[in-house]
C-alpha atoms as a PDB file:
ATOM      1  CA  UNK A   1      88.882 126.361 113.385  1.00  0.00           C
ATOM      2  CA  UNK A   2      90.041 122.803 113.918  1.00  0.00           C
ATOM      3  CA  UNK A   3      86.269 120.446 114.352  1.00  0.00           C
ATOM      4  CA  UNK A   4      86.593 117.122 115.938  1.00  0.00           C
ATOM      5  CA  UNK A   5      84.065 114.492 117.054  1.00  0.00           C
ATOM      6  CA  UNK A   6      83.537 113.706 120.951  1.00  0.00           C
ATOM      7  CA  UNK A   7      85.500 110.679 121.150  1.00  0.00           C
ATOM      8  CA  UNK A   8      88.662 111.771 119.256  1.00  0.00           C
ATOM      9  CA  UNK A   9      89.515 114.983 121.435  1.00  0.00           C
ATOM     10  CA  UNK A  10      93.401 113.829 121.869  1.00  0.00           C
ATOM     11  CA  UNK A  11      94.462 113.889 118.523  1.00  0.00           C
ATOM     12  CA  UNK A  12      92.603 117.362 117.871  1.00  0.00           C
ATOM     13  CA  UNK A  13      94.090 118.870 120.785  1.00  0.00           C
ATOM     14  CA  UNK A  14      97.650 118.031 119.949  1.00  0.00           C
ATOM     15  CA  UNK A  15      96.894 119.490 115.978  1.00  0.00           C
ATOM     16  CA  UNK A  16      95.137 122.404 117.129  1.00  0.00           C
ATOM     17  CA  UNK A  17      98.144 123.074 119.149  1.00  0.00           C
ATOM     18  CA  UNK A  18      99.993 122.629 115.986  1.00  0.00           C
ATOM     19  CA  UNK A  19      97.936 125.080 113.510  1.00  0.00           C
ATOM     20  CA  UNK A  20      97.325 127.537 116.032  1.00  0.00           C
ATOM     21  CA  UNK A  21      94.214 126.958 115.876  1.00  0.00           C
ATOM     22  CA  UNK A  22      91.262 127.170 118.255  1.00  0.00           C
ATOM     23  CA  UNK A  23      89.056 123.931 118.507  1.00  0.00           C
ATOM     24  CA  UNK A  24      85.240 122.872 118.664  1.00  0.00           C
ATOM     25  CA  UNK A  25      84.043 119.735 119.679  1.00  0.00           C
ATOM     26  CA  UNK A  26      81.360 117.695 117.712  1.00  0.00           C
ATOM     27  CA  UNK A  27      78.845 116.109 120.072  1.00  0.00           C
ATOM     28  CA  UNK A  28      77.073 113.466 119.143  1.00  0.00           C
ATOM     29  CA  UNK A  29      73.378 111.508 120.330  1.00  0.00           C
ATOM     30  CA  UNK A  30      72.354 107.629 119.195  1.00  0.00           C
ATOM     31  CA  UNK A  31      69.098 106.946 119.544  1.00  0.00           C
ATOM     32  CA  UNK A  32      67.192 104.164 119.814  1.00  0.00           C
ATOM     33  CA  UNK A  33      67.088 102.727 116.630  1.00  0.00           C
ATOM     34  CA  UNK A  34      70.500 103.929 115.557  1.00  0.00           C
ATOM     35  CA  UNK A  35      70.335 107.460 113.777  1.00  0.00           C
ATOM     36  CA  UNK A  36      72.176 109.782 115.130  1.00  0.00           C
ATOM     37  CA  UNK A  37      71.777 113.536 116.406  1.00  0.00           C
ATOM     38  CA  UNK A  38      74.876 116.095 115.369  1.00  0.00           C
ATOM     39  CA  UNK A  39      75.614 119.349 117.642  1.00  0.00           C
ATOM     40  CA  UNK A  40      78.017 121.530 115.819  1.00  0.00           C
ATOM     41  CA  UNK A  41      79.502 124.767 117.681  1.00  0.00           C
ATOM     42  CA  UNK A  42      77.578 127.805 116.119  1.00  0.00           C
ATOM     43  CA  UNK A  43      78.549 129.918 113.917  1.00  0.00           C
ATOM     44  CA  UNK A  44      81.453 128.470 112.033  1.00  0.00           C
ATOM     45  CA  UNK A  45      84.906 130.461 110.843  1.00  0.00           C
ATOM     46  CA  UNK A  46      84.995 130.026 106.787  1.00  0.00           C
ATOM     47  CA  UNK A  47      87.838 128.182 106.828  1.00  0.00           C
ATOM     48  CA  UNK A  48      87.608 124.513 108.753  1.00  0.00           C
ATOM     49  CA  UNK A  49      89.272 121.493 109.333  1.00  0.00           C
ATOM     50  CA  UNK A  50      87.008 118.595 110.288  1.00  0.00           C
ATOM     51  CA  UNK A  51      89.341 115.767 112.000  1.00  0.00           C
ATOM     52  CA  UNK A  52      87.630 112.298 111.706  1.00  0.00           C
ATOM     53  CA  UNK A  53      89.214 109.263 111.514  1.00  0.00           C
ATOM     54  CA  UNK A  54      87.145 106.339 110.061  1.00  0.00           C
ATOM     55  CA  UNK A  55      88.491 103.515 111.515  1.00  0.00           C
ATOM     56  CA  UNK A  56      86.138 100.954 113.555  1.00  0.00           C
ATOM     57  CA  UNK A  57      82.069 101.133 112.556  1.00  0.00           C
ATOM     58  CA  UNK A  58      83.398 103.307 109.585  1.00  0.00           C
ATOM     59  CA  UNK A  59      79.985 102.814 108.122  1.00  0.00           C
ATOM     60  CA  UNK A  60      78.853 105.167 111.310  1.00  0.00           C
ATOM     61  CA  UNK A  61      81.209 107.418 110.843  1.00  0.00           C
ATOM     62  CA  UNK A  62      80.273 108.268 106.975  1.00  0.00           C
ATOM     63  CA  UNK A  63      77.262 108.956 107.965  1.00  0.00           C
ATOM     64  CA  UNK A  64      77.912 111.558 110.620  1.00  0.00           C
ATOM     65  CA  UNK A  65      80.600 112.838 107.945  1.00  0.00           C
ATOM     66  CA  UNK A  66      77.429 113.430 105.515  1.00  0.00           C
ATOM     67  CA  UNK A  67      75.704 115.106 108.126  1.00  0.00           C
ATOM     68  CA  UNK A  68      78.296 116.990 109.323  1.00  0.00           C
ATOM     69  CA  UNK A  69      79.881 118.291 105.952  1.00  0.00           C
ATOM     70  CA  UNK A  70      76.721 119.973 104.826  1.00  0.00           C
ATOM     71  CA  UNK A  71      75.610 121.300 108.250  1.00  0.00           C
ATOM     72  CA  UNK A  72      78.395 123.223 108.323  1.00  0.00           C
ATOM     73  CA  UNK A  73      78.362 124.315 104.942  1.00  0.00           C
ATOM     74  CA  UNK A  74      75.127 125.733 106.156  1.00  0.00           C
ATOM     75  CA  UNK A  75      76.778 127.493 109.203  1.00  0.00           C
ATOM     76  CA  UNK A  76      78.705 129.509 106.954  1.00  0.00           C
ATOM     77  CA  UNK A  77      82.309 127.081 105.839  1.00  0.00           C
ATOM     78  CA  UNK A  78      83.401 128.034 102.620  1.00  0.00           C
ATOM     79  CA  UNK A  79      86.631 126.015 102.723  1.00  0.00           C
ATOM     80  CA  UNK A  80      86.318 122.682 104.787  1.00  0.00           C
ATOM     81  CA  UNK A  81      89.353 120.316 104.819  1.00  0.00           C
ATOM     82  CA  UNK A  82      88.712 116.646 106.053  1.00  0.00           C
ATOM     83  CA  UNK A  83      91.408 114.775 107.979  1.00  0.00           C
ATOM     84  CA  UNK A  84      90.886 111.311 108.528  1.00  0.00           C
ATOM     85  CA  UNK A  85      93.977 109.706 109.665  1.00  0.00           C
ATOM     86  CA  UNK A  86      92.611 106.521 108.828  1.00  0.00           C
ATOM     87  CA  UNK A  87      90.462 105.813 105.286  1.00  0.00           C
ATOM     88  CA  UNK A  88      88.245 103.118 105.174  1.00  0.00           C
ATOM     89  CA  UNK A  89      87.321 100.673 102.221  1.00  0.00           C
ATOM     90  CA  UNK A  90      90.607 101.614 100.533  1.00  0.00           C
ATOM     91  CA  UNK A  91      91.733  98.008 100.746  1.00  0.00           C
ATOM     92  CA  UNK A  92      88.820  96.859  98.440  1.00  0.00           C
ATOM     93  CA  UNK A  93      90.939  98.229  95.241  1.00  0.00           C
ATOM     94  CA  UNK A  94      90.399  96.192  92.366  1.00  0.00           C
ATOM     95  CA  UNK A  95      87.404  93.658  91.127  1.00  0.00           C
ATOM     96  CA  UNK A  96      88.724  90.684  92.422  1.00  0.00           C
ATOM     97  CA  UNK A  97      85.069  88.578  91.539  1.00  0.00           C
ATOM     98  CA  UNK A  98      83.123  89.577  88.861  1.00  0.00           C
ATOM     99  CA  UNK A  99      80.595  92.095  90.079  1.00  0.00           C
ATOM    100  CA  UNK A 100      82.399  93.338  93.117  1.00  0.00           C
ATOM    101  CA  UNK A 101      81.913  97.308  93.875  1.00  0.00           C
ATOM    102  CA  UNK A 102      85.657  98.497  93.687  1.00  0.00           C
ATOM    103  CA  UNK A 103      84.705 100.633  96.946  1.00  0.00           C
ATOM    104  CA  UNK A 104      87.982 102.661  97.362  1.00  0.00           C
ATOM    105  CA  UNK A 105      87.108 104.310  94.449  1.00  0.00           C
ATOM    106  CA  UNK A 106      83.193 105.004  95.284  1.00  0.00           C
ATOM    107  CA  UNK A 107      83.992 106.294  98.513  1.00  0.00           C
ATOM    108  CA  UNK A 108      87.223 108.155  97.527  1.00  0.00           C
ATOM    109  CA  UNK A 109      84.436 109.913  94.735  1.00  0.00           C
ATOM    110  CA  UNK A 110      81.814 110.352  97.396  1.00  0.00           C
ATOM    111  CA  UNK A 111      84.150 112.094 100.154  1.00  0.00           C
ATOM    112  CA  UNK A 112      85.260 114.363  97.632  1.00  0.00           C
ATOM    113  CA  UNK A 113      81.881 115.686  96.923  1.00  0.00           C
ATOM    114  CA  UNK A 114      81.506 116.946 100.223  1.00  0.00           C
ATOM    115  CA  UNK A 115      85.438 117.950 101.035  1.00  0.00           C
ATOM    116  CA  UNK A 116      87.509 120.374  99.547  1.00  0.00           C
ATOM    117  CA  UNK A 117      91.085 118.510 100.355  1.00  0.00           C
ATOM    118  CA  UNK A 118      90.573 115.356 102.281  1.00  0.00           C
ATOM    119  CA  UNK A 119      93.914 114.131 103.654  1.00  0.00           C
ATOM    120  CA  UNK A 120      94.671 110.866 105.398  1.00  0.00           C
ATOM    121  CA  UNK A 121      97.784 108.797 106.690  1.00  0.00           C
ATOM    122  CA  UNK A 122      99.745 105.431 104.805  1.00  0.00           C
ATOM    123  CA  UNK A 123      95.850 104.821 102.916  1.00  0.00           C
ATOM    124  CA  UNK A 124      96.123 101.286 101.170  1.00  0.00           C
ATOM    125  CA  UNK A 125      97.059 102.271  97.501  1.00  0.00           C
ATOM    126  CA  UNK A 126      98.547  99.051  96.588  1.00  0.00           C
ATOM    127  CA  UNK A 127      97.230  99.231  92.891  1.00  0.00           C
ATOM    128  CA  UNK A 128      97.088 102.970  92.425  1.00  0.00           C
ATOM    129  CA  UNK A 129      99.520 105.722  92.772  1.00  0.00           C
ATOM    130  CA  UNK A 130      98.187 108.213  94.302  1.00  0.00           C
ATOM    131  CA  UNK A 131      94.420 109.723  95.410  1.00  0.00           C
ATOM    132  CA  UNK A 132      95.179 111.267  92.187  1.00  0.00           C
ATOM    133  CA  UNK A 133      93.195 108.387  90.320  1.00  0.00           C
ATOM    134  CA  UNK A 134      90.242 107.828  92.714  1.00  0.00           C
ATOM    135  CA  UNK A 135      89.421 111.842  93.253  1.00  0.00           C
ATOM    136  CA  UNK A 136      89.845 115.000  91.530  1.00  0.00           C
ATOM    137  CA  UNK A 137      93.422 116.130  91.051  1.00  0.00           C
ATOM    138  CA  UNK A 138      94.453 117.423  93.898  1.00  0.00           C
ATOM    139  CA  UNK A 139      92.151 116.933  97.022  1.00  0.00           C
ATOM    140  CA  UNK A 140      93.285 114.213  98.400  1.00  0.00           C
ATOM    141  CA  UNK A 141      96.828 114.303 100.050  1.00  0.00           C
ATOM    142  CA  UNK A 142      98.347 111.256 101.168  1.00  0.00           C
ATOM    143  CA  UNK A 143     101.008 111.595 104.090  1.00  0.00           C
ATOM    144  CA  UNK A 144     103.300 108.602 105.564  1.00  0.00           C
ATOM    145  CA  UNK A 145     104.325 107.628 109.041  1.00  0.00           C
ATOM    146  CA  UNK A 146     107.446 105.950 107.770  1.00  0.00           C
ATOM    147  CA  UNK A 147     109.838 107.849 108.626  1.00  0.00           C
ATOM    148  CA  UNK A 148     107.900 108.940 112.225  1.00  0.00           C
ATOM    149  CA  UNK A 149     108.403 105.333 112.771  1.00  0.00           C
ATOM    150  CA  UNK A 150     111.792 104.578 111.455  1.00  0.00           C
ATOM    151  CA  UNK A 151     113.284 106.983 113.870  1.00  0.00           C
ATOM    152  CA  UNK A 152     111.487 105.813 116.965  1.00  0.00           C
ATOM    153  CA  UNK A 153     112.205 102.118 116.196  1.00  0.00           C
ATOM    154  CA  UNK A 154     116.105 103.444 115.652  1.00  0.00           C
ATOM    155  CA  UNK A 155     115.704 105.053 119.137  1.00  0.00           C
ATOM    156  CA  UNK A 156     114.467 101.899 120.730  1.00  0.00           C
ATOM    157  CA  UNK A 157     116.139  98.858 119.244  1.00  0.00           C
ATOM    158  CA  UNK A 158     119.612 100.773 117.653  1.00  0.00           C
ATOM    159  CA  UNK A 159     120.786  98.301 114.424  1.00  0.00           C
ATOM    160  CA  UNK A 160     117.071  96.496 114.561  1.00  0.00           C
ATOM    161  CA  UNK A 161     116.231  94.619 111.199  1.00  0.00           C
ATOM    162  CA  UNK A 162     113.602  95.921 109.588  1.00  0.00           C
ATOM    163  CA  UNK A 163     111.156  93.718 107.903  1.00  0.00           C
ATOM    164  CA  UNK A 164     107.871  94.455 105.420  1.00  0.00           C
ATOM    165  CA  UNK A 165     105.177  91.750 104.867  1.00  0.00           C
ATOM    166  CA  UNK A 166     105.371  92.226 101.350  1.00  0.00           C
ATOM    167  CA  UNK A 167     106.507  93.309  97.740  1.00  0.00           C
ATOM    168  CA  UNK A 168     103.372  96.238  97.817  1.00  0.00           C
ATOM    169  CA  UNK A 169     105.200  97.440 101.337  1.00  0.00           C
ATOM    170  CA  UNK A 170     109.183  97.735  99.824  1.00  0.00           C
ATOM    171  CA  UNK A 171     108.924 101.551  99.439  1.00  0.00           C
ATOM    172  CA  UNK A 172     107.125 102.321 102.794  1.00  0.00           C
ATOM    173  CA  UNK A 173     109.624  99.849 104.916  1.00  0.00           C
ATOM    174  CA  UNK A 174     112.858 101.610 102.660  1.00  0.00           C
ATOM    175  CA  UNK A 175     111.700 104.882 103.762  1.00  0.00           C
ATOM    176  CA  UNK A 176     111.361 104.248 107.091  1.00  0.00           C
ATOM    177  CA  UNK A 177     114.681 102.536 107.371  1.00  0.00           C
ATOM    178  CA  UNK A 178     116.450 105.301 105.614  1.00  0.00           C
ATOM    179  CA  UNK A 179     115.188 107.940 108.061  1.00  0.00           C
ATOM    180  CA  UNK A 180     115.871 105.227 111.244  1.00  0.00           C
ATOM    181  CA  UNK A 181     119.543 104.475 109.024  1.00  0.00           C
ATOM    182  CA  UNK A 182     118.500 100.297 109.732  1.00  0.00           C
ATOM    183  CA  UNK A 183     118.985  97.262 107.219  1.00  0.00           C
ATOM    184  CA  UNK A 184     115.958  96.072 105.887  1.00  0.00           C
ATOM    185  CA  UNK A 185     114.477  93.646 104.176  1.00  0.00           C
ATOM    186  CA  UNK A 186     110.817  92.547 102.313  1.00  0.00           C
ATOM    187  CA  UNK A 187     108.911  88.982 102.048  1.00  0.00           C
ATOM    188  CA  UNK A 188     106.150  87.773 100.279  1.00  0.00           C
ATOM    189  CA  UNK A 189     102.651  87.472 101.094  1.00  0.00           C
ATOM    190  CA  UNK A 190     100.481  84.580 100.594  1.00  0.00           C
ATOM    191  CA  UNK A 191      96.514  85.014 101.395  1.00  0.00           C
ATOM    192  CA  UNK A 192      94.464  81.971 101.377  1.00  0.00           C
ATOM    193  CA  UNK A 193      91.264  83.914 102.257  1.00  0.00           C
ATOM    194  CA  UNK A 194      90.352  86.545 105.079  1.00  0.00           C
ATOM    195  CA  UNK A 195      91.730  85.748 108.136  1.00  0.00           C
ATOM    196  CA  UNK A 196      94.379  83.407 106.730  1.00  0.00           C
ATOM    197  CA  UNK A 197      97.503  84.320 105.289  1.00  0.00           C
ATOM    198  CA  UNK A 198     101.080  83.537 105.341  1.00  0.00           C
ATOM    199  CA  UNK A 199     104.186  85.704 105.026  1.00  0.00           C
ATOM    200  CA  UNK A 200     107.267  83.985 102.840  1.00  0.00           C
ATOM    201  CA  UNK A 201     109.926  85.417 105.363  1.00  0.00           C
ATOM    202  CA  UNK A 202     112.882  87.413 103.290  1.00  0.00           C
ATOM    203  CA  UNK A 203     116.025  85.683 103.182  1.00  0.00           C
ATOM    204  CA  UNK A 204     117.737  87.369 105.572  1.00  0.00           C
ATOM    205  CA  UNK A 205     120.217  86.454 108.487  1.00  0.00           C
ATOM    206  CA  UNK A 206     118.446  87.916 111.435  1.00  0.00           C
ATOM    207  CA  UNK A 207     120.542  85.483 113.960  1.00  0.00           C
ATOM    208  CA  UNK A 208     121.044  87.189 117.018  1.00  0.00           C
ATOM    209  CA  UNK A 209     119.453  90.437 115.824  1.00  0.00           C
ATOM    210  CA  UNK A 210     116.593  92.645 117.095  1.00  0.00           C
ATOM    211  CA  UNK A 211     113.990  92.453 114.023  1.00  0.00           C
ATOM    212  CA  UNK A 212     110.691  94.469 113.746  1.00  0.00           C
ATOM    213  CA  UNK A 213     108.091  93.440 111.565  1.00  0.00           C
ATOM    214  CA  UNK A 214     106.569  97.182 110.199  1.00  0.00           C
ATOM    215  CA  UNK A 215     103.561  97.483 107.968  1.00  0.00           C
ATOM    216  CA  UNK A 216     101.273  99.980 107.258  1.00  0.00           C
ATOM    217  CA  UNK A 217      98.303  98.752 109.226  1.00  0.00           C
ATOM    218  CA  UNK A 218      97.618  95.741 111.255  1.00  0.00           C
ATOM    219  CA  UNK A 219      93.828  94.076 111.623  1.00  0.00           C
ATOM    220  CA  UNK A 220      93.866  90.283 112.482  1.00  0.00           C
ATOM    221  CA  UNK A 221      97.509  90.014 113.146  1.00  0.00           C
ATOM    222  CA  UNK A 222      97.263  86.893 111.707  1.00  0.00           C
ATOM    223  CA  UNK A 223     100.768  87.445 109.208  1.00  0.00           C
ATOM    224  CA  UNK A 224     102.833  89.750 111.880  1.00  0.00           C
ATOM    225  CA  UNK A 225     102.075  86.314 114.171  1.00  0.00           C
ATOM    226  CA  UNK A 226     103.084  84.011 111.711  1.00  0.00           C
ATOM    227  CA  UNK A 227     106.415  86.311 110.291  1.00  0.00           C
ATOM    228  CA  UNK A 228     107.166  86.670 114.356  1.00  0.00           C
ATOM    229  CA  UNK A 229     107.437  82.889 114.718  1.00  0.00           C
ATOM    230  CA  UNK A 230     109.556  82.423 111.796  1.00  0.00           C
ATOM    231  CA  UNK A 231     112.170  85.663 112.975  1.00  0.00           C
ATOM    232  CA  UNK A 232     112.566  83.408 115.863  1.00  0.00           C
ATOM    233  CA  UNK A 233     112.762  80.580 114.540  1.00  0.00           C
ATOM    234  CA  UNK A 234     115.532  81.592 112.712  1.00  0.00           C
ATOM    235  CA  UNK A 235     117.521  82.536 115.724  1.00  0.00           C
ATOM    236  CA  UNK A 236     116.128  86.153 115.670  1.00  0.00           C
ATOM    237  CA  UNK A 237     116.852  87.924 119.433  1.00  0.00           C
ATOM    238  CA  UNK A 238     113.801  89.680 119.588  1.00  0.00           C
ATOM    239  CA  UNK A 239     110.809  90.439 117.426  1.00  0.00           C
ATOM    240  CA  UNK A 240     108.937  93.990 118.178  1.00  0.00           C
ATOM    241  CA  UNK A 241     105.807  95.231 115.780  1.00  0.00           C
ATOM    242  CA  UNK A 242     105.156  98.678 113.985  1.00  0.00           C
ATOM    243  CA  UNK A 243     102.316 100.112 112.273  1.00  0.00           C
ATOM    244  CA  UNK A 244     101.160 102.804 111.124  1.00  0.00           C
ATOM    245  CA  UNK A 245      97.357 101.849 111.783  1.00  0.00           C
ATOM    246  CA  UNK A 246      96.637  99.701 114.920  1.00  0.00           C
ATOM    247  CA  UNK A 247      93.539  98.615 114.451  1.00  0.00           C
ATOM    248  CA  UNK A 248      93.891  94.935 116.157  1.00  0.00           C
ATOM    249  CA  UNK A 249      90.295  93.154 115.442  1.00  0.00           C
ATOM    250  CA  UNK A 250      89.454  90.975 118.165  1.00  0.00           C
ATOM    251  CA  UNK A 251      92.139  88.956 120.344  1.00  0.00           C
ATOM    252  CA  UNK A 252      95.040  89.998 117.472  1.00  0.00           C
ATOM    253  CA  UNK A 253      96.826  91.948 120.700  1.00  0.00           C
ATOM    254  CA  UNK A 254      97.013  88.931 122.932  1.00  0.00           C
ATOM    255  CA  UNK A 255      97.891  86.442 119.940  1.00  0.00           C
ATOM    256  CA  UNK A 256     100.915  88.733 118.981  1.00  0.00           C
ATOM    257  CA  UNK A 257     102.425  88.728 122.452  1.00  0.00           C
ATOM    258  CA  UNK A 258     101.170  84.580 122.766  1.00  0.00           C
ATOM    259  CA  UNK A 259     103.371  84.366 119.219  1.00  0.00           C
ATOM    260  CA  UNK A 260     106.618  86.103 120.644  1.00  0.00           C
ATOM    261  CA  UNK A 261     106.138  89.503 120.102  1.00  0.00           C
ATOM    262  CA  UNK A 262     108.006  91.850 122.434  1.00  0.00           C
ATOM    263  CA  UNK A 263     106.717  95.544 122.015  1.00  0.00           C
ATOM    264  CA  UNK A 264     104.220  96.155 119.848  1.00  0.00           C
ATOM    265  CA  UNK A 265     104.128 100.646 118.695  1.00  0.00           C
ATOM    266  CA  UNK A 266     101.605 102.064 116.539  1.00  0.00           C
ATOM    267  CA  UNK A 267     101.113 106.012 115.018  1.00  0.00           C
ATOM    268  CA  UNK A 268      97.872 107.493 116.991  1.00  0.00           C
ATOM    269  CA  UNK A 269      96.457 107.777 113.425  1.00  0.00           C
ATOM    270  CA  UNK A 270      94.484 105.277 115.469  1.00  0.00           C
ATOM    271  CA  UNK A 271      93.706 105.706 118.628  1.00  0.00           C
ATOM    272  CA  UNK A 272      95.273 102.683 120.440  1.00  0.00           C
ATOM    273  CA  UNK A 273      97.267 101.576 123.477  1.00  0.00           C
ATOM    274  CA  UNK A 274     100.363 100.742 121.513  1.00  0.00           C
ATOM    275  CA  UNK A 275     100.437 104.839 120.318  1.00  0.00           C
ATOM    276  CA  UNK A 276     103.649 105.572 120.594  1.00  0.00           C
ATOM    277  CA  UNK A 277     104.043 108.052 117.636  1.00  0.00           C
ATOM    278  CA  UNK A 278     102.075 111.186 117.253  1.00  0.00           C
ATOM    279  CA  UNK A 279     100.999 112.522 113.497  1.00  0.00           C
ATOM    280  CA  UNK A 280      99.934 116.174 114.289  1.00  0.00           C
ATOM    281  CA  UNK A 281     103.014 117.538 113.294  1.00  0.00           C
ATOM    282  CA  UNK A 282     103.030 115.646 110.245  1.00  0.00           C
ATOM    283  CA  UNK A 283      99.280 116.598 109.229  1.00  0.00           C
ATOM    284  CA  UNK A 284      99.421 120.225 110.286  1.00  0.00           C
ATOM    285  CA  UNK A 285     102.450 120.045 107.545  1.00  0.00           C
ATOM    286  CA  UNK A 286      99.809 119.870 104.835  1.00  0.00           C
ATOM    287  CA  UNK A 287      97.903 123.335 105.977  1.00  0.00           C
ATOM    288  CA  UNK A 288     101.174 125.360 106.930  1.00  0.00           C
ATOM    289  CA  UNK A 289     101.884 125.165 102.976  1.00  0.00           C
ATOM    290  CA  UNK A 290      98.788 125.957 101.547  1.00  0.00           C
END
């Protein structure tokens, strides 16, 4: 059986449809002063997949994953798979001031306890490899959207430009202009603190051409608005955004369109307006060769 939460029924449907697999839905109660109730469909197959991506209140959604997980352990799972499209607190990788908890390895460890494979979509493993280093060998299985997104940016802007925001994002941008058979090209990223940081545009003539910025996620916006300013600066004829992971804090949206951009497409690893790209296929990939 494929498991999914309430609120992420979309996704689940389309990979259920994929594995062949019937689906049960996760309800879920808040009360008051924040716990929250679980409903699991009773009794449970022993093999499951639980879909659950942890993107926005991710704290939330760990804790319904430790609830979850062992409740349906006790329902009878013997093998349960986590897919969560989107992994939180991999982006705090290394301890950048002295003291700081290097939390993509804590909760890499800690969903690992409770998961027999967990596998997720383009995580931030800027520093590492592969989940290899931050769980046991083998149970976590990383999967990319690059080429997903290559080929639909090659079906809507044909000979687009292809540009990464930085050294850490060569590979990911090379794939996904091999498989979309575009030029491409990375810069250089300069972060002065959170929310503000600067992309050293790649020199590249984009004169006259379509470019589109691609990275693996997107939060603040705040480089893909600064790189889109610069592409047309420098004579660029349009400027479109991909990502794999369109998560788009606060007004990012309305500041990328306010900065030039033309199209903005995303993977539904997230759920988000700008899905444009499904990853069932791609995820039901890992359990057809199991």
């Amino acid at each position: 059986m494929l498991l999914a939460f309430d609120d992420e029924q979309d996704l689940a449907t389309r990979l259920a449809i994929e594995l062949g697999r019937p689906m049960g839905v996760i309800t879920r109660h808040r009360f008051p002063d924040g716990e929250v109730r679980l409903v699991l469909p009773k009794p449970l197959p022993a093999d499951v997949i639980l879909l659950r991506g942890l993107q926005h209140q991710p704290n939330d959604r760990l804790v319904e994953l430790l609830i979850a997980a062992p409740a349906a352990r006790a329902w009878g799972v013997q093998r349960l798979s986590l897919v969560a499209p989107y992994l939180a607190y991999m982006r705090q990788d290394m301890e950048f001031t002295a003291g700081e908890a290097v939390s993509q390895r804590h909760i890499s460890a800690l969903l690992a306890t409770q998961f027999d494979r967990v596998v997720t979509v383009d995580p931030h493993l800027h520093r590492i490899a592969s989940l290899d280093e931050v769980m046991p060998v083998g149970r976590g299985v990383s999967l990319s959207a690059a080429s997903l997104l290559g080929r639909w940016i090659a079906a809507q802007v044909p000979g687009a430009v292809l540009v990464g925001p930085d050294e850490e994002s060569g590979q990911w941008v090379a794939e996904a202009a091999r498989a979309g058979k575009l030029a491409h090209a990375v810069g250089r990223k300069v972060r002065f603190g959170d929310t503000q940081v600067t992309l050293a545009f790649p020199d590249v003539d984009v004169r006259g051409k379509a470019v589109v910025l691609l990275d693996d996620m997107a939060s603040t916006g705040r480089t893909l608005m600064g790189s889109a300013r610069e592409a047309l600066e420098r004579g660029a004829a349009s400027v479109d955004v991909a990502v794999t992971h369109a998560l788009f804090n606060g007004d990012a949206l309305p500041k990328l369109r306010e900065a030039g951009v033309r199209h903005v497409w995303s993977s539904n690893a997230v759920p988000h307006e700008s899905n444009a790209v499904c990853v069932a296929q791609l995820l039901a990939t890992v359990f057809r060769r199991r």
